[in-house]
C-alpha atoms as a PDB file:
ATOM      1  CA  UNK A   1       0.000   0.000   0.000  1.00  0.00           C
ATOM      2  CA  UNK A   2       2.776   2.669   0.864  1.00  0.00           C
ATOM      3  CA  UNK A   3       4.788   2.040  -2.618  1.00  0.00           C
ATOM      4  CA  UNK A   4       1.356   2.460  -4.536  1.00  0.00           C
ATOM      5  CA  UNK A   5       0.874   5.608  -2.246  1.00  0.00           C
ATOM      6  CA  UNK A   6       4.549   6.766  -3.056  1.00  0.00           C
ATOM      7  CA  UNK A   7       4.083   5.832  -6.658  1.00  0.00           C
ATOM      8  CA  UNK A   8       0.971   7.694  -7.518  1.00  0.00           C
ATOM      9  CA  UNK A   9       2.069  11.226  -5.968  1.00  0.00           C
ATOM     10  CA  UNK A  10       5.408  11.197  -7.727  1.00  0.00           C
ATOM     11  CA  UNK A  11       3.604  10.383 -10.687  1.00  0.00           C
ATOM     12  CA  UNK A  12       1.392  13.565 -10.279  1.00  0.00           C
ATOM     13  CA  UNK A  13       4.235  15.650  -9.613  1.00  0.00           C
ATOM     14  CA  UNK A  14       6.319  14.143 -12.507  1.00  0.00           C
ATOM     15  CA  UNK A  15       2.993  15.358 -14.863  1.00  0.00           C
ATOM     16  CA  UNK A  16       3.643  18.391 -13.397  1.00  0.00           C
ATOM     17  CA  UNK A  17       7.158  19.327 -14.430  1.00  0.00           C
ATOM     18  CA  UNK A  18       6.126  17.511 -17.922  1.00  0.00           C
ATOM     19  CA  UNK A  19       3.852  20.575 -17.800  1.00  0.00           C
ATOM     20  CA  UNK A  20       5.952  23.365 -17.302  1.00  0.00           C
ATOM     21  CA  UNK A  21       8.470  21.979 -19.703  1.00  0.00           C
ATOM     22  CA  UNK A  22       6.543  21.195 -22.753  1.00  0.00           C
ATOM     23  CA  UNK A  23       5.465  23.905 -25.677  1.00  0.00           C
ATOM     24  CA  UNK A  24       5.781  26.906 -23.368  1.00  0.00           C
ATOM     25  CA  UNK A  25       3.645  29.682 -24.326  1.00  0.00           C
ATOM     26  CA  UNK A  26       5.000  31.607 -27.421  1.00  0.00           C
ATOM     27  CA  UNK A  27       4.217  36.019 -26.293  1.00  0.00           C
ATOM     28  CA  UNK A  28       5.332  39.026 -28.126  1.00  0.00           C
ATOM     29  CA  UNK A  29       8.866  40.052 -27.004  1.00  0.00           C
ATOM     30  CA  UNK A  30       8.819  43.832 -25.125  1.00  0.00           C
ATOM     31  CA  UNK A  31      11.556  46.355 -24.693  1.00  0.00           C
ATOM     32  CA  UNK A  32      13.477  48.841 -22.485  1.00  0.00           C
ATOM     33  CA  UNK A  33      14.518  51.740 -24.580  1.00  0.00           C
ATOM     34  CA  UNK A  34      17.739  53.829 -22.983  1.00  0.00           C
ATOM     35  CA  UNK A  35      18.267  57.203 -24.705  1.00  0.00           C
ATOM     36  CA  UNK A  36      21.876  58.786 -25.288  1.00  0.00           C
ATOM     37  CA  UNK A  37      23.429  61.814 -27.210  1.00  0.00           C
ATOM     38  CA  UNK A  38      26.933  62.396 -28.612  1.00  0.00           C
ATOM     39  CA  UNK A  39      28.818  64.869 -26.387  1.00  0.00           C
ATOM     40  CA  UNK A  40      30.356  68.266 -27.986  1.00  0.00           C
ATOM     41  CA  UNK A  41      27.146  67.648 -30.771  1.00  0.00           C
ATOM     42  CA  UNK A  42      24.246  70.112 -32.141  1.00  0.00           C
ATOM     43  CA  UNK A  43      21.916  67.558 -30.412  1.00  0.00           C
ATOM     44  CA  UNK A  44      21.193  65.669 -33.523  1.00  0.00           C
ATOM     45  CA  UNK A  45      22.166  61.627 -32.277  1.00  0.00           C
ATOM     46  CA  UNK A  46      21.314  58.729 -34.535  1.00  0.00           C
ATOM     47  CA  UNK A  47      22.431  55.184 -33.391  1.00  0.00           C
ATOM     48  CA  UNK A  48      22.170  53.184 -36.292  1.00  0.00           C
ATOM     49  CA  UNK A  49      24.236  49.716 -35.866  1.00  0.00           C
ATOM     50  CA  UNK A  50      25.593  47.727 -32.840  1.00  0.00           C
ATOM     51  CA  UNK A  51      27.389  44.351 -33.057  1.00  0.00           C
ATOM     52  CA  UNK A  52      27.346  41.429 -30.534  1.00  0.00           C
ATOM     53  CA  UNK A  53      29.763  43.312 -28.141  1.00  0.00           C
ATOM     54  CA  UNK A  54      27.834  46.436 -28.004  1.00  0.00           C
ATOM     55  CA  UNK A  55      29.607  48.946 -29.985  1.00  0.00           C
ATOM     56  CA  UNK A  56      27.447  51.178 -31.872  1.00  0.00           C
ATOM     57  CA  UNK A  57      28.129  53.121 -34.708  1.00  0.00           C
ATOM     58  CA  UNK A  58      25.794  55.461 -35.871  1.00  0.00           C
ATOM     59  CA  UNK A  59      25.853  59.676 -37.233  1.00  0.00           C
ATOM     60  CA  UNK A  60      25.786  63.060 -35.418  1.00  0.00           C
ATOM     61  CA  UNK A  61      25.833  66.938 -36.428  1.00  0.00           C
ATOM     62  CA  UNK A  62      28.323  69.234 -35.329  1.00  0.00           C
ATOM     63  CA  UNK A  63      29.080  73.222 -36.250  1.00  0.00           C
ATOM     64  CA  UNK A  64      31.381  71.411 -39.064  1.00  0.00           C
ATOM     65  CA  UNK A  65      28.743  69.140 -40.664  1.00  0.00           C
ATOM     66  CA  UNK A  66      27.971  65.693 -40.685  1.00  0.00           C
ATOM     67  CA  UNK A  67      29.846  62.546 -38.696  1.00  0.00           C
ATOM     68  CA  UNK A  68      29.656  59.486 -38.045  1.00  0.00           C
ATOM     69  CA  UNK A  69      30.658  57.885 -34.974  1.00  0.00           C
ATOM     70  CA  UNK A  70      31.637  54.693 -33.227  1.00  0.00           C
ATOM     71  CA  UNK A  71      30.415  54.808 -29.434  1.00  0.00           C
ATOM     72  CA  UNK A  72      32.535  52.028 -26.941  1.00  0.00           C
ATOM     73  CA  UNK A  73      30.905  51.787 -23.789  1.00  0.00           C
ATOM     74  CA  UNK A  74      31.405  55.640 -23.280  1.00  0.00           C
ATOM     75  CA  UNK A  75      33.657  56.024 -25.648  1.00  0.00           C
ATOM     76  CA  UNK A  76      33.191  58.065 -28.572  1.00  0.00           C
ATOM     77  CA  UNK A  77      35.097  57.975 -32.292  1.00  0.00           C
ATOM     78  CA  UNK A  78      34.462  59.988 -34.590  1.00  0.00           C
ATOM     79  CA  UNK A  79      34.600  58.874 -38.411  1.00  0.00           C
ATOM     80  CA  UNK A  80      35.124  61.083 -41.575  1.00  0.00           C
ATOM     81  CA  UNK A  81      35.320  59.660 -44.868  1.00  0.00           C
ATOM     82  CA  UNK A  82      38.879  61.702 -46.574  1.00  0.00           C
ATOM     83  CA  UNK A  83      37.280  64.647 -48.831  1.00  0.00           C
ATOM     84  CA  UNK A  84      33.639  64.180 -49.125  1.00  0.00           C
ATOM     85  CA  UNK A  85      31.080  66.443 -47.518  1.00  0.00           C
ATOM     86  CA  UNK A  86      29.769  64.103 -45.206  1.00  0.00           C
ATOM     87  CA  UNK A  87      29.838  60.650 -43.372  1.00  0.00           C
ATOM     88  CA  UNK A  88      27.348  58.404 -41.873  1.00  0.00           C
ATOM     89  CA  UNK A  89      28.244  54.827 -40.010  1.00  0.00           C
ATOM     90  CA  UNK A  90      25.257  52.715 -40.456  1.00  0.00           C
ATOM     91  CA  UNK A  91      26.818  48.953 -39.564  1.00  0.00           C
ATOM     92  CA  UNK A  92      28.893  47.228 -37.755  1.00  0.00           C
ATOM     93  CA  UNK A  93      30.043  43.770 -37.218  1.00  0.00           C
ATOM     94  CA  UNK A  94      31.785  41.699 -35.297  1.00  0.00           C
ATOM     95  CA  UNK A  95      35.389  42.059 -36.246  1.00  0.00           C
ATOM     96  CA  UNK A  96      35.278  45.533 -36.705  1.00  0.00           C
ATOM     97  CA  UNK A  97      33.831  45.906 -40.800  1.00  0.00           C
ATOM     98  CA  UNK A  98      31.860  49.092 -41.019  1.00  0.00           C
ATOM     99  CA  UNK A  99      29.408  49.578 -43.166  1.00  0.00           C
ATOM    100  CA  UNK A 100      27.918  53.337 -44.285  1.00  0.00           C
ATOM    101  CA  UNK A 101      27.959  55.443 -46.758  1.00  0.00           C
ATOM    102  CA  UNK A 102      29.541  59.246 -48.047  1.00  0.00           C
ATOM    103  CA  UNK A 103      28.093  62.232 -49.873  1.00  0.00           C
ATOM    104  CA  UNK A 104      30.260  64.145 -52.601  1.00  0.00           C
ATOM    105  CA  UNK A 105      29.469  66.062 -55.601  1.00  0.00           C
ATOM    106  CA  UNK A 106      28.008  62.568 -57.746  1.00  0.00           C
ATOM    107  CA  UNK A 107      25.997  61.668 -55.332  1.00  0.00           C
ATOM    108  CA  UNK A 108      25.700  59.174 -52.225  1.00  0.00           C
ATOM    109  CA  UNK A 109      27.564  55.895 -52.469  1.00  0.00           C
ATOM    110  CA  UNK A 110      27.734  53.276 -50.114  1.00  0.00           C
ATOM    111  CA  UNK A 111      31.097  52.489 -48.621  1.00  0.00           C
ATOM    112  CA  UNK A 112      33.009  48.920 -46.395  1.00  0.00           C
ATOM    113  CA  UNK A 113      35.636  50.103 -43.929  1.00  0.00           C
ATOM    114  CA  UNK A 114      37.969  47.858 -42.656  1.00  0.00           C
ATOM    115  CA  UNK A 115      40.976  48.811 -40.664  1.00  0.00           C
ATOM    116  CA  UNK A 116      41.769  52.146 -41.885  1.00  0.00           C
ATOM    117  CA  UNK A 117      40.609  51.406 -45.905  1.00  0.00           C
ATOM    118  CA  UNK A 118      37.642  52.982 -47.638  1.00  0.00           C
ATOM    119  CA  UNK A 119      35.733  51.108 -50.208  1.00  0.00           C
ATOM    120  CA  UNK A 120      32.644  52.263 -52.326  1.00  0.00           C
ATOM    121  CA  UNK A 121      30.003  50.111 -52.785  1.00  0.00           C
ATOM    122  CA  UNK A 122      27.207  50.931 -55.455  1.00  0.00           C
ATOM    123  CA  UNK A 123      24.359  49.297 -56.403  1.00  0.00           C
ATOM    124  CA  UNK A 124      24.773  47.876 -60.182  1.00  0.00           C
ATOM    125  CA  UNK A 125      20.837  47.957 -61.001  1.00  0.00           C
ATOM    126  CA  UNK A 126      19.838  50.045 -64.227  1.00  0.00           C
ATOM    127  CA  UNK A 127      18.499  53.509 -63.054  1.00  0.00           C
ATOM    128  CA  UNK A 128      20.218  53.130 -60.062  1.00  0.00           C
ATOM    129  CA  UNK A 129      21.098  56.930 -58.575  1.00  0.00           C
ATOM    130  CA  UNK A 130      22.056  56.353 -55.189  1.00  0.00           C
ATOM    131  CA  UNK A 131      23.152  53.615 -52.927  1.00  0.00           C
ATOM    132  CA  UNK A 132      23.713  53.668 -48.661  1.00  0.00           C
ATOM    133  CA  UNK A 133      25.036  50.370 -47.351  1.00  0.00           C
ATOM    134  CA  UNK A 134      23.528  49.974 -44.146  1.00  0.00           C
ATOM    135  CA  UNK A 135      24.408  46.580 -42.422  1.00  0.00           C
ATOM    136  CA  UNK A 136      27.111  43.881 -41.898  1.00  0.00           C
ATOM    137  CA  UNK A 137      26.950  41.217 -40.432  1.00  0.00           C
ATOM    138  CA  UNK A 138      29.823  38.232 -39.695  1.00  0.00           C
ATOM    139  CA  UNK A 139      29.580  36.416 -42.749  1.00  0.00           C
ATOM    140  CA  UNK A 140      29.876  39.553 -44.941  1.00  0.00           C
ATOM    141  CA  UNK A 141      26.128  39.969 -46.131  1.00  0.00           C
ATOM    142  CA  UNK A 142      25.378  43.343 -46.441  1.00  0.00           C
ATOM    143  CA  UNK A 143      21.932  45.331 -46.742  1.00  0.00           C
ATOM    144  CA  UNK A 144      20.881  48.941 -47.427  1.00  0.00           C
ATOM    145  CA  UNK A 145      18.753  50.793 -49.723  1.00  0.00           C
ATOM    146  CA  UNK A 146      19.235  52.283 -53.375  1.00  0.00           C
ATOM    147  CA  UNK A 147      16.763  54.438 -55.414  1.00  0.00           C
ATOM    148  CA  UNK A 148      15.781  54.321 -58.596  1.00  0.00           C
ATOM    149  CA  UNK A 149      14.316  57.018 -60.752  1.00  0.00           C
ATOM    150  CA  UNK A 150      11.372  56.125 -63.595  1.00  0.00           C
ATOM    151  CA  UNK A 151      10.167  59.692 -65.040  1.00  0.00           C
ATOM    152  CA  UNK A 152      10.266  62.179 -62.381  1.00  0.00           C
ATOM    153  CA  UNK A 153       9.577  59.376 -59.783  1.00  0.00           C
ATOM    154  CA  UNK A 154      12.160  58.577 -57.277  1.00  0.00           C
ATOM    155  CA  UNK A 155      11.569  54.908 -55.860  1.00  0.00           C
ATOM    156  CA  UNK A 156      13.165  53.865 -52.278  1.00  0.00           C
ATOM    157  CA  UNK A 157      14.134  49.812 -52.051  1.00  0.00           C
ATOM    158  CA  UNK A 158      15.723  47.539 -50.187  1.00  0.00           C
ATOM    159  CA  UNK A 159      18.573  45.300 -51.143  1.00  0.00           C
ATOM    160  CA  UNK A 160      20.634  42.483 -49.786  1.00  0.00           C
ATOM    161  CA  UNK A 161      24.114  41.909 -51.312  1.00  0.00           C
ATOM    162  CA  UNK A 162      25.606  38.279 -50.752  1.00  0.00           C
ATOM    163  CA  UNK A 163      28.968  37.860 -52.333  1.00  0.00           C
ATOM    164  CA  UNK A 164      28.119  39.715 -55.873  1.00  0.00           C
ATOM    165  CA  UNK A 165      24.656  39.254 -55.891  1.00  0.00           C
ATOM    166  CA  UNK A 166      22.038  41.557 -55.042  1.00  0.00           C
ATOM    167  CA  UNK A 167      18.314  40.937 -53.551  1.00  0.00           C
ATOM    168  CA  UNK A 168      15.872  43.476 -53.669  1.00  0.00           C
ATOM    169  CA  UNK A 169      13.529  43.803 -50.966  1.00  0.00           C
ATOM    170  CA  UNK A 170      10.361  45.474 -50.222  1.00  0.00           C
ATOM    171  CA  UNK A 171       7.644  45.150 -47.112  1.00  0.00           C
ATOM    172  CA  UNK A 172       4.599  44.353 -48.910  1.00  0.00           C
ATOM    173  CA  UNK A 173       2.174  47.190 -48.834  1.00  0.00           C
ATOM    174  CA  UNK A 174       4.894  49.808 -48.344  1.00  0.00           C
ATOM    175  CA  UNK A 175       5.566  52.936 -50.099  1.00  0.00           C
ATOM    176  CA  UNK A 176       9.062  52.875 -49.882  1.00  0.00           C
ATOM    177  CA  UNK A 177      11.411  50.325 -47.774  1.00  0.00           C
ATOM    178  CA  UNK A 178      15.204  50.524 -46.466  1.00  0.00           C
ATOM    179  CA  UNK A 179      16.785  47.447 -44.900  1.00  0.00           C
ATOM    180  CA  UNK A 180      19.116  48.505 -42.547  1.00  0.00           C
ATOM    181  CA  UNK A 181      20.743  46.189 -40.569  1.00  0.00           C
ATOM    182  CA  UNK A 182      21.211  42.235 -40.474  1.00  0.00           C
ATOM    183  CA  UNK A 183      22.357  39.524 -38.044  1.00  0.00           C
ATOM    184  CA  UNK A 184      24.243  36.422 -38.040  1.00  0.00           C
ATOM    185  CA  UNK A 185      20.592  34.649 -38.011  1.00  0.00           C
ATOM    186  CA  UNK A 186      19.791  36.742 -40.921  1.00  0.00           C
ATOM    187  CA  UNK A 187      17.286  38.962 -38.732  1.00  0.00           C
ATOM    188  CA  UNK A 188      16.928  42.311 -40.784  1.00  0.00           C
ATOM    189  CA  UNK A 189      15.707  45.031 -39.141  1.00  0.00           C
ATOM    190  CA  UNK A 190      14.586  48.690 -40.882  1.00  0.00           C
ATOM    191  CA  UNK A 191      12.033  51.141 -41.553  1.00  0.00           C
ATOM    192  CA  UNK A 192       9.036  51.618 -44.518  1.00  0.00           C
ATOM    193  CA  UNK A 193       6.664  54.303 -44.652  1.00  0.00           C
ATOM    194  CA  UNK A 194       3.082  53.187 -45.021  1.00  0.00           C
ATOM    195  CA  UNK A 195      -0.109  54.332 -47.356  1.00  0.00           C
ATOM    196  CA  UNK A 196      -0.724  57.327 -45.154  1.00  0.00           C
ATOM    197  CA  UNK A 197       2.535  58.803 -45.238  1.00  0.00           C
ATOM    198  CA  UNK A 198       3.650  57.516 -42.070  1.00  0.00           C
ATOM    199  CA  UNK A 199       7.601  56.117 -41.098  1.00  0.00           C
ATOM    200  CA  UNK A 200       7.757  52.751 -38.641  1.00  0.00           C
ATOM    201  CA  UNK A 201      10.622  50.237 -37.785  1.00  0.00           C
ATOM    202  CA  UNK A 202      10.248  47.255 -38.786  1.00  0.00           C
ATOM    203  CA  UNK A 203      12.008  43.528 -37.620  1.00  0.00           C
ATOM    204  CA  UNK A 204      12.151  41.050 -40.129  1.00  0.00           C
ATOM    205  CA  UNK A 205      12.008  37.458 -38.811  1.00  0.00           C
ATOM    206  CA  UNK A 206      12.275  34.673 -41.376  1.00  0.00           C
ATOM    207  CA  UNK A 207       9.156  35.701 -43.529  1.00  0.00           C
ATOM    208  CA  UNK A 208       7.521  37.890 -40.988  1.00  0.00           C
ATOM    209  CA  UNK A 209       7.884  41.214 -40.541  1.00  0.00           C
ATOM    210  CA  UNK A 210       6.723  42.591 -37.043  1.00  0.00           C
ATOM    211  CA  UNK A 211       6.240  46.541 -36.892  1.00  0.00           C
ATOM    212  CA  UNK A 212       8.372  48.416 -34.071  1.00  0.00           C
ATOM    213  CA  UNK A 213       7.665  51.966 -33.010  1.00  0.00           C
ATOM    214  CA  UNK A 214       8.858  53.698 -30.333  1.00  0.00           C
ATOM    215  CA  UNK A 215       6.685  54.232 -26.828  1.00  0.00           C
ATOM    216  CA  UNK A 216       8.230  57.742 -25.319  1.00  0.00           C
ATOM    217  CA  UNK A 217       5.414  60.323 -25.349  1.00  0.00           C
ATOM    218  CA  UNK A 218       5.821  62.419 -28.479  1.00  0.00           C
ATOM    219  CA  UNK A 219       8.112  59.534 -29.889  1.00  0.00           C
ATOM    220  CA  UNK A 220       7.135  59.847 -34.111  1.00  0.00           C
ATOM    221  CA  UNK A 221       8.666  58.292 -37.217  1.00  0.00           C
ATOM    222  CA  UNK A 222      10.650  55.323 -35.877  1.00  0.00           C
ATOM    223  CA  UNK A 223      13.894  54.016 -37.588  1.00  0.00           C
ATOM    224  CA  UNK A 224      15.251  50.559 -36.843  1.00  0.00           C
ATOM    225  CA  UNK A 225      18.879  50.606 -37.979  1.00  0.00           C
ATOM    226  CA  UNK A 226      20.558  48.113 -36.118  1.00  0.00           C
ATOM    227  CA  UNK A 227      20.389  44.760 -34.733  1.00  0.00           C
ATOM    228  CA  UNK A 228      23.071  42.464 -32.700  1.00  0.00           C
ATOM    229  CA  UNK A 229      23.078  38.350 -32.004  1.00  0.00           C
ATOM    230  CA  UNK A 230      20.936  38.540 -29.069  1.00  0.00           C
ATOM    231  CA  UNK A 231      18.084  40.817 -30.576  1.00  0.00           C
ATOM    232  CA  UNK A 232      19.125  44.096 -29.371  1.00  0.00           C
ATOM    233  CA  UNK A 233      17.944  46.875 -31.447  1.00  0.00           C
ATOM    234  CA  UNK A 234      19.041  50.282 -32.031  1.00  0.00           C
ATOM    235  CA  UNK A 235      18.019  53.635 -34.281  1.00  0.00           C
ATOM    236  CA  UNK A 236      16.378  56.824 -33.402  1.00  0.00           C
ATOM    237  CA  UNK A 237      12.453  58.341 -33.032  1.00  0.00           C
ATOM    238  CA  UNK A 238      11.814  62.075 -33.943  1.00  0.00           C
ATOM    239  CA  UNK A 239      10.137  64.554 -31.253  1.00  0.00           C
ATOM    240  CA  UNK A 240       9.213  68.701 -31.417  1.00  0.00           C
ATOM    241  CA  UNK A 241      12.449  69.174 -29.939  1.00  0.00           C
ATOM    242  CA  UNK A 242      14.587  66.836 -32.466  1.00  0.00           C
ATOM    243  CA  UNK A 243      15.667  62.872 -33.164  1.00  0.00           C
ATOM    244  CA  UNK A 244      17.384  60.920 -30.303  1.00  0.00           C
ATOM    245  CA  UNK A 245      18.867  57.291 -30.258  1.00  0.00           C
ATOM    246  CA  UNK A 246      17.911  54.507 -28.787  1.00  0.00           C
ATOM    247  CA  UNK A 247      18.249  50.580 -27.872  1.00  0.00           C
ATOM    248  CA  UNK A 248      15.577  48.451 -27.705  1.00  0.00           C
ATOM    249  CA  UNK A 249      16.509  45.043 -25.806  1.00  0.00           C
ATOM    250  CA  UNK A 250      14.005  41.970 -25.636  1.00  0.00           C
ATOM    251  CA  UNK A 251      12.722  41.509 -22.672  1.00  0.00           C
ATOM    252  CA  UNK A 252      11.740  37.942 -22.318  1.00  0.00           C
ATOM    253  CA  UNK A 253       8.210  37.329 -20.126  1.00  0.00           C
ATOM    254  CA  UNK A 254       8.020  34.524 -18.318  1.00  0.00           C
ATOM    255  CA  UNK A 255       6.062  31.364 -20.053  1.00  0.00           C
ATOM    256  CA  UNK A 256       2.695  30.956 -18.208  1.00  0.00           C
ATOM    257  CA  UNK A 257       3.313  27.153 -18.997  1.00  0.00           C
ATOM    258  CA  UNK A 258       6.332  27.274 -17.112  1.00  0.00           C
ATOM    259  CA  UNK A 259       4.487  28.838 -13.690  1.00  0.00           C
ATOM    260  CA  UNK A 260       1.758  26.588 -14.164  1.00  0.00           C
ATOM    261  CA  UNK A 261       4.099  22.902 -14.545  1.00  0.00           C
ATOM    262  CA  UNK A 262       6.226  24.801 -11.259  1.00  0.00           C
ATOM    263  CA  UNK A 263       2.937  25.203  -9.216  1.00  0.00           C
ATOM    264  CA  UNK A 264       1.740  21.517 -10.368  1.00  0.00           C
ATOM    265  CA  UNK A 265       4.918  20.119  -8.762  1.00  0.00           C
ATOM    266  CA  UNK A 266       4.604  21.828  -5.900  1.00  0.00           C
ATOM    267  CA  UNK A 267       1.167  20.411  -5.450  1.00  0.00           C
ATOM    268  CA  UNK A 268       1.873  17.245  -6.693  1.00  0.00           C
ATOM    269  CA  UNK A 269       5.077  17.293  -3.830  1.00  0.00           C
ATOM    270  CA  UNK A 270       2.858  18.359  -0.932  1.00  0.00           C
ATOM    271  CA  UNK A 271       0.079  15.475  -2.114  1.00  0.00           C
ATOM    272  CA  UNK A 272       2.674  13.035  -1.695  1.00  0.00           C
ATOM    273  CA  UNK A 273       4.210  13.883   1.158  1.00  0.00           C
ATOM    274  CA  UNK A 274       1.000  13.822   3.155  1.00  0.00           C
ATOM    275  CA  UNK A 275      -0.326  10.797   1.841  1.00  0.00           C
ATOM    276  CA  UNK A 276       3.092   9.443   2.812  1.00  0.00           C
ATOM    277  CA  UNK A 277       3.171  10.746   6.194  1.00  0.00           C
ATOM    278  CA  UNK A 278       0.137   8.970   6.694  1.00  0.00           C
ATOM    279  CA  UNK A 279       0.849   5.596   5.409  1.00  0.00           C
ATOM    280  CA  UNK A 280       3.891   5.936   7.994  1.00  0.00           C
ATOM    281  CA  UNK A 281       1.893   6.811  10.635  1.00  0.00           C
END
């Protein structure tokens, strides 16, 4: 009688762990945003690309013009492209590649630093007028957007460049759509303005894309430029009083499986002990 006793409250508390471990709950992932500004800037900040170790790279505005920037913990770089008018740092990887891109009198053009070496990058599509490359990430995929020109219509897309080939890409529905940054996963992340006029963020996931705007009060037109290993993501919102960065980080709820299976052990525990107190007794 006591193993039987033994037997069947172990059982229920086995069921119970079963519970907790098996096909937790799948929820939407939610975010702390931190905001930061370069020092010495005009109090224009956009964080644009961070790798798995943190560093960001992204642009700022100063009385001389246009920088980009590469932020270490709180550290600050600045980054000028030799004699062009201005320089933006859009992506970074994981040993060091950044990706961005330059203005001068053609045009912009997309450019791949590594160590202290400059090299443009431009879209070879017919009708192609600019190109920014936005994204790196360990295996030397880029993304970033190029515009084409039909008429007098200027046309915003997408791209993803793989050894020599280029991909274009476009968030069905949208008006216009820049990729801007990509994982070692192959999680893009970037921003597409809608029917009404109206920027978001966006993460693509596989074949999903899931739209990300900012929650500050006042927070408008949302730019996802960066994205890291663990899902960290960083760009900048808009407000009256100008754009500031940001970093989005997942926070990961707990599974209601999980609590459930936990509380089901616990019960099944406490059954068994009491039924095996009293057989001993």
């Amino acid at each position: 009688m006591r193993r039987i006793t033994y037997c069947s409250g172990l059982a229920l508390a086995l069921l119970g762990l079963m519970a907790g471990v098996a096909g937790p709950t799948q929820a939407a992932p939610t975010f702390d945003f931190t905001t930061f500004d370069v020092p010495g800037g005009t109090g224009t900040t956009e964080a644009l690309g961070i790798n798995n170790t943190g560093q960001i790279v992204g642009s700022y505005g100063s009385a001389s013009g246009g920088h980009g920037f590469l932020k270490e913990g709180s550290t600050y770089t600045t980054l000028d492209v030799p004699g062009v008018f201005a320089t933006t740092a859009r992506g970074i990887n994981g040993t060091g590649q950044i990706v961005g891109e330059y203005e001068n009198g053609s045009g912009l053009h997309g450019f791949l630093k590594e160590g202290s070496t400059y090299t443009t990058l431009d879209v070879p599509f017919a009708g192609t007028v600019n190109t920014d490359a936005s994204g790196i990430n360990g295996t030397g995929q880029i993304v970033g957007r190029y515009e084409t020109v039909s008429g007098v219509h200027i046309f915003v897309h997408g791209f993803l460049k793989e050894g020599s080939t280029y991909t274009t890409l476009d968030v069905p529905g949208a008006t216009g759509t820049v990729a801007r940054g990509i994982n070692g996963t192959g999680q893009i992340v970037g921003n597409y303005v809608d029917a009404s006029g109206t920027g978001h963020g966006f993460l693509k996931d596989g074949p999903t894309y899931i739209t990300l705007d900012v929650p500050f009060a006042g927070a408008i037109d949302t730019q996802a430029y960066g994205i890291n290993g663990t899902g960290q993501i960083v760009g900048y919102y808009d407000t009256p009083s100008g754009p500031h960065g940001f970093l989005a980080t997942p926070v990961v709820p707990e599974p209601a499986s999980v609590v459930m299976g936990a509380t089901a052990v616990l019960v099944g525990l406490g059954y068994w002990w009491r039924r095996r107190v009293r057989a001993i007794a």
